[in-house]
N, C-alpha and C. Protein backbone atom coordinates (compact mmCIF):
# COMPACT_ATOMS: atom_id res chain seq x y z
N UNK A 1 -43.10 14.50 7.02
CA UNK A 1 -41.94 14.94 7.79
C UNK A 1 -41.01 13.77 8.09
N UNK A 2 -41.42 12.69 8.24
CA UNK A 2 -40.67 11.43 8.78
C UNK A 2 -40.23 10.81 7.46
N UNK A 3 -40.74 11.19 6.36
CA UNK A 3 -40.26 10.98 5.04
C UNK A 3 -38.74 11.81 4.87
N UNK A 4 -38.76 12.68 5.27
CA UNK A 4 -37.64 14.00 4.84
C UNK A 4 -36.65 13.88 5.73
N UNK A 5 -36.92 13.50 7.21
CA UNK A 5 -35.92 13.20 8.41
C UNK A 5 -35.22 11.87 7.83
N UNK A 6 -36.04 10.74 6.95
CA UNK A 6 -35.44 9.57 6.70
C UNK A 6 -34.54 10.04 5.69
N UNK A 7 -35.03 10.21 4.57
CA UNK A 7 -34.01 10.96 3.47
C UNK A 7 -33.29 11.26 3.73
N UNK A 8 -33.02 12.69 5.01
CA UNK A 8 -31.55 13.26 5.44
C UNK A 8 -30.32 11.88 6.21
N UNK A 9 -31.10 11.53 6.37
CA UNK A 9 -30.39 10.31 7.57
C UNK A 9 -29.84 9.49 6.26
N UNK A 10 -30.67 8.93 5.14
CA UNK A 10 -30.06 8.46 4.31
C UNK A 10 -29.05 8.93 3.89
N UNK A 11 -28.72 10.09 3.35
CA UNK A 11 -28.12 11.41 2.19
C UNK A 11 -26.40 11.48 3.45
N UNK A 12 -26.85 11.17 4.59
CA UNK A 12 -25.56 11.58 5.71
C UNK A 12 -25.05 10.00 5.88
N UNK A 13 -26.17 8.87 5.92
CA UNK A 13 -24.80 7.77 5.73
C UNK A 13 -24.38 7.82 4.64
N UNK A 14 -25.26 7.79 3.48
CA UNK A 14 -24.43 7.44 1.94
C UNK A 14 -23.35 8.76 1.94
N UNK A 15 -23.31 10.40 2.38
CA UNK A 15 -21.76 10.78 2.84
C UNK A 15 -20.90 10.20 3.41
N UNK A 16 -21.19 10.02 4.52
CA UNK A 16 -20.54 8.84 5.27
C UNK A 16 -19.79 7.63 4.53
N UNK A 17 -20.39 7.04 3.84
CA UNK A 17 -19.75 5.23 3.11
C UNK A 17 -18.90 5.86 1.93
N UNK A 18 -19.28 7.18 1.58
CA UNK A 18 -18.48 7.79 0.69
C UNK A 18 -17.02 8.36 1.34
N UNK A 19 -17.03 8.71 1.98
CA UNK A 19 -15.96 9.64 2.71
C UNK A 19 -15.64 8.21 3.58
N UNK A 20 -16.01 7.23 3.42
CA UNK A 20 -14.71 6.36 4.27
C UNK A 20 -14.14 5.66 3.24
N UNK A 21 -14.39 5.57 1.87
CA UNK A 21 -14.09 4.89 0.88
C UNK A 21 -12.90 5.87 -0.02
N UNK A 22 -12.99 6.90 0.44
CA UNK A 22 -12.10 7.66 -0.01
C UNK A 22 -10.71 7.89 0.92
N UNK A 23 -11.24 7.56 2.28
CA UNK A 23 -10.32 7.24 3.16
C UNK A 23 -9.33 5.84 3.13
N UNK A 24 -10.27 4.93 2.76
CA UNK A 24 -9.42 3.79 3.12
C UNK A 24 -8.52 3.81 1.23
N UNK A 25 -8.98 4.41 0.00
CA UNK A 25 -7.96 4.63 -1.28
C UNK A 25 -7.32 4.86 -1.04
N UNK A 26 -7.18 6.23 0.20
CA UNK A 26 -5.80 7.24 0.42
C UNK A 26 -5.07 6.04 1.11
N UNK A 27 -5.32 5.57 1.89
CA UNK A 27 -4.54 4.46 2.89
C UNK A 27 -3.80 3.72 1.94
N UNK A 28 -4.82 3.09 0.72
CA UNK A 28 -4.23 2.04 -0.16
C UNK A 28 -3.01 2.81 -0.33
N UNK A 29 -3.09 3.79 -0.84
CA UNK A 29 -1.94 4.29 -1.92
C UNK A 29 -1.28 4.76 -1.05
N UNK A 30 -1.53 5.09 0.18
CA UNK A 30 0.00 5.47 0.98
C UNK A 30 0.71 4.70 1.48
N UNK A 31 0.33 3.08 1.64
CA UNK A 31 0.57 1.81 1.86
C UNK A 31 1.44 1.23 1.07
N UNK A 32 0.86 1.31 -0.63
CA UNK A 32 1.64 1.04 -1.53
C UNK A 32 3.10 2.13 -1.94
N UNK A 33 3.16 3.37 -1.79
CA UNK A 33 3.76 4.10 -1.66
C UNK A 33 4.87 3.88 -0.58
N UNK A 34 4.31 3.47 0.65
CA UNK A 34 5.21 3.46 1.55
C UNK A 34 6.53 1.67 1.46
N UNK A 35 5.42 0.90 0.52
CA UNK A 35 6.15 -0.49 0.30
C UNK A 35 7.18 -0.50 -0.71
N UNK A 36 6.74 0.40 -1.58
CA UNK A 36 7.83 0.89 -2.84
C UNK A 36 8.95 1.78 -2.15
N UNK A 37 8.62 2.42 -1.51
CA UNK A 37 9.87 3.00 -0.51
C UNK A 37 10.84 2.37 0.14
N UNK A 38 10.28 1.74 0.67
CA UNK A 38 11.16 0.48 1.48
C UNK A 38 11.83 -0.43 0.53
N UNK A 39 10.87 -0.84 -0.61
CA UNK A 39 11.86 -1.98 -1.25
C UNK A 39 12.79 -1.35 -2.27
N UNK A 40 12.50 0.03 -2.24
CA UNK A 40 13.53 0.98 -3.57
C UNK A 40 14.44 1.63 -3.33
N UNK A 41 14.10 2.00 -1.89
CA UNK A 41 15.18 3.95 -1.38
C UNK A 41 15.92 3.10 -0.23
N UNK A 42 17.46 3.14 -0.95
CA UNK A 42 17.91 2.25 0.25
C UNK A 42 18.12 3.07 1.90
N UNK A 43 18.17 4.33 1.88
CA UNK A 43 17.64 5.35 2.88
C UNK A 43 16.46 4.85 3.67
N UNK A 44 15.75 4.71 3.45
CA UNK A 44 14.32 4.07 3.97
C UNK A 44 14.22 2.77 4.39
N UNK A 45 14.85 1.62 3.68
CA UNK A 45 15.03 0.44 3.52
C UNK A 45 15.76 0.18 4.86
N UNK A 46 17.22 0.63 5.07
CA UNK A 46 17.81 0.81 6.37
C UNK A 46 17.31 1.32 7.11
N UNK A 47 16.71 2.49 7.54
CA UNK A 47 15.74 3.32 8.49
C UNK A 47 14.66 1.90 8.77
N UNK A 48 14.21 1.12 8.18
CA UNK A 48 13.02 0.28 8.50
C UNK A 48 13.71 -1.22 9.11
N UNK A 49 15.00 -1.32 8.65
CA UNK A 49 15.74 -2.32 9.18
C UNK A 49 16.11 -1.73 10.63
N UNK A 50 16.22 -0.53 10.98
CA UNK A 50 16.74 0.21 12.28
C UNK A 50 15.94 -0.37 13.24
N UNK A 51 14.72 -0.19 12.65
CA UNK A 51 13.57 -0.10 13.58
C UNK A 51 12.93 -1.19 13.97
N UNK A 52 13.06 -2.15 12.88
CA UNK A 52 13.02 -3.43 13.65
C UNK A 52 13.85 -3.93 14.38
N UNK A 53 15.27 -3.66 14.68
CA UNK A 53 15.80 -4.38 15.23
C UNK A 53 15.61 -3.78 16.56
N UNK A 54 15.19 -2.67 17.14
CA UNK A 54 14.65 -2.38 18.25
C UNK A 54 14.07 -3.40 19.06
């Protein structure tokens, strides 16, 4: 039984390290997405100049 409780506990972090690794890709690419925005769409580019000068 303490064999099978360990297993599950294993099976839910390795979900776990999975599902944050898929989290922090999405980040990458909305990061990179959001840097190509800024340095391309001059719409955006100004909107981000706005906001710093706050």
């Amino acid at each position: 039984m303490e064999t099978i409780a360990k297993t599950e506990k294993q099976l839910r972090q390795e979900r776990a390290v999975a599902w944050a690794k898929r989290l922090l890709a999405s980040k990458r690419e909305l990061e990179k997405k959001m840097d190509d925005d800024v340095q391309n769409n001059p719409k955006v580019k100004e909107l981000v100049n706005q906001i710093r000068k706050m």
